[in-house]
Each structure stands twice: as C-alpha cells, then as structure tokens.
Protein backbone atom coordinates (compact mmCIF):
# COMPACT_ATOMS: atom_id res chain seq x y z
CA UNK A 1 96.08 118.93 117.09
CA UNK A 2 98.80 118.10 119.77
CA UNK A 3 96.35 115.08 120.97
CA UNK A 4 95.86 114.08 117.52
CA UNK A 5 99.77 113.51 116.85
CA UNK A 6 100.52 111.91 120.32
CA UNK A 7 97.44 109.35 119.20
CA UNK A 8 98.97 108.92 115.88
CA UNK A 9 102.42 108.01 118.02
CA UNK A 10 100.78 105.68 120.55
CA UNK A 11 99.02 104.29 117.81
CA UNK A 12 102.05 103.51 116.01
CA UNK A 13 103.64 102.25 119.08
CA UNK A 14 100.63 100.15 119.38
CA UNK A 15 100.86 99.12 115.42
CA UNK A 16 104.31 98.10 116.03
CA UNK A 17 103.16 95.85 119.09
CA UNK A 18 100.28 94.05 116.92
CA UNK A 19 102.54 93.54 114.18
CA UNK A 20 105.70 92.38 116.27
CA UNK A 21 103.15 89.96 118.47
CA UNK A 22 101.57 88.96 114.48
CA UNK A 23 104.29 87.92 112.93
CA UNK A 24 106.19 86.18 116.01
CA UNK A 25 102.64 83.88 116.81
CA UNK A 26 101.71 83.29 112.87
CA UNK A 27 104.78 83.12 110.87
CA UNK A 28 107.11 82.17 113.73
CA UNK A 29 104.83 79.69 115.75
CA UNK A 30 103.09 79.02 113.43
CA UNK A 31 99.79 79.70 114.54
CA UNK A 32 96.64 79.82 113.07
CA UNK A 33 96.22 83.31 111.18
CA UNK A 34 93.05 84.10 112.97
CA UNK A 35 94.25 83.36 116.55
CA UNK A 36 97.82 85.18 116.34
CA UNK A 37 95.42 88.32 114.71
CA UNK A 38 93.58 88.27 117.54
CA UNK A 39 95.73 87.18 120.21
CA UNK A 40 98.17 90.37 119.11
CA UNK A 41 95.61 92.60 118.84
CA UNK A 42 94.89 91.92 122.24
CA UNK A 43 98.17 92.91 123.27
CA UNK A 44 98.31 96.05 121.15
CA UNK A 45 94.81 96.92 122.92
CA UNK A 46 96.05 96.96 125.85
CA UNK A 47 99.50 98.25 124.85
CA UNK A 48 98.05 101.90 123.39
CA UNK A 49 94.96 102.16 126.53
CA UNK A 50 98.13 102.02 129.12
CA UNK A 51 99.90 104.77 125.83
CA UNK A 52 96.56 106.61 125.87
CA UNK A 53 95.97 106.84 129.30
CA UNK A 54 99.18 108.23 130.29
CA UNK A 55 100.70 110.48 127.20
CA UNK A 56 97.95 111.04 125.30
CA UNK A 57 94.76 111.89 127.24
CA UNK A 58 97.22 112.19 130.57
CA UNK A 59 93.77 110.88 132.79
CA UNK A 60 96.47 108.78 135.11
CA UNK A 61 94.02 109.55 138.33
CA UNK A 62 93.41 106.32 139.64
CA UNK A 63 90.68 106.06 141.12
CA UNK A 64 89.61 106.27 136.98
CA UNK A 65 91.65 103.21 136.47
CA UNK A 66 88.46 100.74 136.62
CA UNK A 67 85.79 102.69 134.75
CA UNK A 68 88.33 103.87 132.05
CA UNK A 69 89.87 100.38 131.46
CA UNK A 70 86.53 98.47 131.02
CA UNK A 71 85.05 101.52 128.59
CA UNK A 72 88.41 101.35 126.91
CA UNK A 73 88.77 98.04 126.41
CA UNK A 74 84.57 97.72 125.41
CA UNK A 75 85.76 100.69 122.76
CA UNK A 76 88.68 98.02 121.46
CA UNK A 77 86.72 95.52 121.08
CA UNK A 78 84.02 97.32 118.89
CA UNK A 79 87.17 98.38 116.74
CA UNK A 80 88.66 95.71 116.83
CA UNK A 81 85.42 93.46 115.57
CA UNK A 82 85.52 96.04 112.32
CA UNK A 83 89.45 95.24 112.43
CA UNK A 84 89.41 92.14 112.70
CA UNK A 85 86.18 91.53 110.00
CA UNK A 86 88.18 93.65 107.62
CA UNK A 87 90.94 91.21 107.59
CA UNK A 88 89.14 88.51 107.46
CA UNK A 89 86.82 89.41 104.64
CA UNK A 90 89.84 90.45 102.57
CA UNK A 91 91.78 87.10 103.58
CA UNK A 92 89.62 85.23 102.13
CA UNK A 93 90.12 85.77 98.81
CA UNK A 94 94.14 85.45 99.21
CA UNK A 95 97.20 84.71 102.06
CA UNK A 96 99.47 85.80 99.94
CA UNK A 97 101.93 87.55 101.90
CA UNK A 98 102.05 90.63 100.69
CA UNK A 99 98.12 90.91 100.64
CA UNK A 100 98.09 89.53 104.14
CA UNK A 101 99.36 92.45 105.44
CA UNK A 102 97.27 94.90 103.17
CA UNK A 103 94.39 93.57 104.92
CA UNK A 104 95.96 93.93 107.82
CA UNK A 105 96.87 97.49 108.00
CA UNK A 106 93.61 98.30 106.52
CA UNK A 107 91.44 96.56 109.16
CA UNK A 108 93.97 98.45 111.99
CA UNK A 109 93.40 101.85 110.02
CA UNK A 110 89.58 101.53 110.53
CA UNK A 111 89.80 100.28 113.43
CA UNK A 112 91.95 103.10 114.80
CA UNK A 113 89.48 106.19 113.44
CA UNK A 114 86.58 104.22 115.08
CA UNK A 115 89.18 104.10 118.50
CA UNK A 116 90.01 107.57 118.64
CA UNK A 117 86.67 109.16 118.33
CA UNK A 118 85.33 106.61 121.40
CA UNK A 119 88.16 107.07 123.20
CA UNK A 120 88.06 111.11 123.13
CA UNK A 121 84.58 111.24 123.28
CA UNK A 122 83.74 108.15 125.72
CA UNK A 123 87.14 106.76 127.57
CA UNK A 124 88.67 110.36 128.21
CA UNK A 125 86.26 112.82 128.01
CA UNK A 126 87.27 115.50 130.40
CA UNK A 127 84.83 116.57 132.47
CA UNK A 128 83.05 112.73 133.24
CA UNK A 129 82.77 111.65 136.98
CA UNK A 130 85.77 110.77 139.08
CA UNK A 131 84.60 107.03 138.78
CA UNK A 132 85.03 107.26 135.61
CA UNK A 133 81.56 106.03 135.03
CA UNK A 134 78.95 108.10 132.78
C-alpha cells in the first residue's frame, strides 16, 4: 500500500508537470494541441521515472540507470500511445475547453494504471539483474 500512495504522489507530481508544460505550449504559445500533448507528456515521462526511481521504487543503484531508463521510458510510451489515443479520439468530437481537459485527464488516468503495473512488474521488479536487463 505504501508504494501505491507514493505512486499516486509522483504521479500527481508528474500530472502537475504535463498539465503545467500543456497549458504553457497550447494555450500560452499557442501550439498545436497535439504537439504541446505530446511534447508535455514527454516531460512528465521523464519527470515521474526520475520520481519513481528515487521515492517510489528507491532502485537509485546506478549501474541500473541504463536498463531501467530505456524499459521505463519503452513502458511510457506504450501508456502514453493509449494516453495520448484517448485524447485524441475524444477531441475530436469537441475543443471545448472544458472537454479538452476531460479527455485529458482521462487519457493520463489510463495511461497511469497501464504505467504502474509495467513499472512494478517490468522497470522495478526487485530481484532482476544488476544491469537491469531481464
């Protein structure tokens, strides 16, 4: 339970990232919706692996750092493709504001189930080789 809740807080850490990085490229930059979604994901990706690494799964060996980054960031990117399709299936019907960020926090929800059980099962598992390859 105690790993669940410090997920749940790097996660929201991470949520706060994407959303800051979100609105600043989109609304404030006015970039395309698309490439300020994925451009902040990015950053929240790598924002909650460096949260994850060190506070939740505490794994901060490093000679892991490698191994652990590349399955991490291959685990993001499967999320984040169901994140990111989420939004964009549900965008399409409306950019309303409001409904904007509905979609939003629904793609990040799946996307974050999908993220925790790789990363505790794949990118952290205790008990995988020193190289952090499997």
């Amino acid at each position: 339970m105690r790993q669940l809740i410090k997920f749940a807080l790097v996660g929201i850490t991470g949520f706060a990232v994407d959303v800051s990085v979100f609105t600043l490229l989109s609304f404030g930059l006015s970039l395309q919706v698309e490439w300020a979604r994925g451009l902040a994901f990015f950053i929240a990706a790598l924002t909650t692996w460096l949260g994850n690494r060190h506070f939740t799964f505490c794994t901060a060996s490093s000679n892991r750092l490698v191994g652990e980054c590349r399955k991490s960031l291959i685990c993001a990117v499967l999320a984040g493709l169901i994140n990111l399709t989420i939004f964009k299936a549900m965008t399409l019907y409306s950019n309303e504001l409001l409904f904007v960020y509905f979609a939003f926090v629904c793609g990040v929800l799946v996307g974050m189930v999908l993220n925790y059980v790789l990363s505790a099962m794949w990118v952290f598992k205790v008990g995988h080789d020193v190289s952090g390859e499997s």
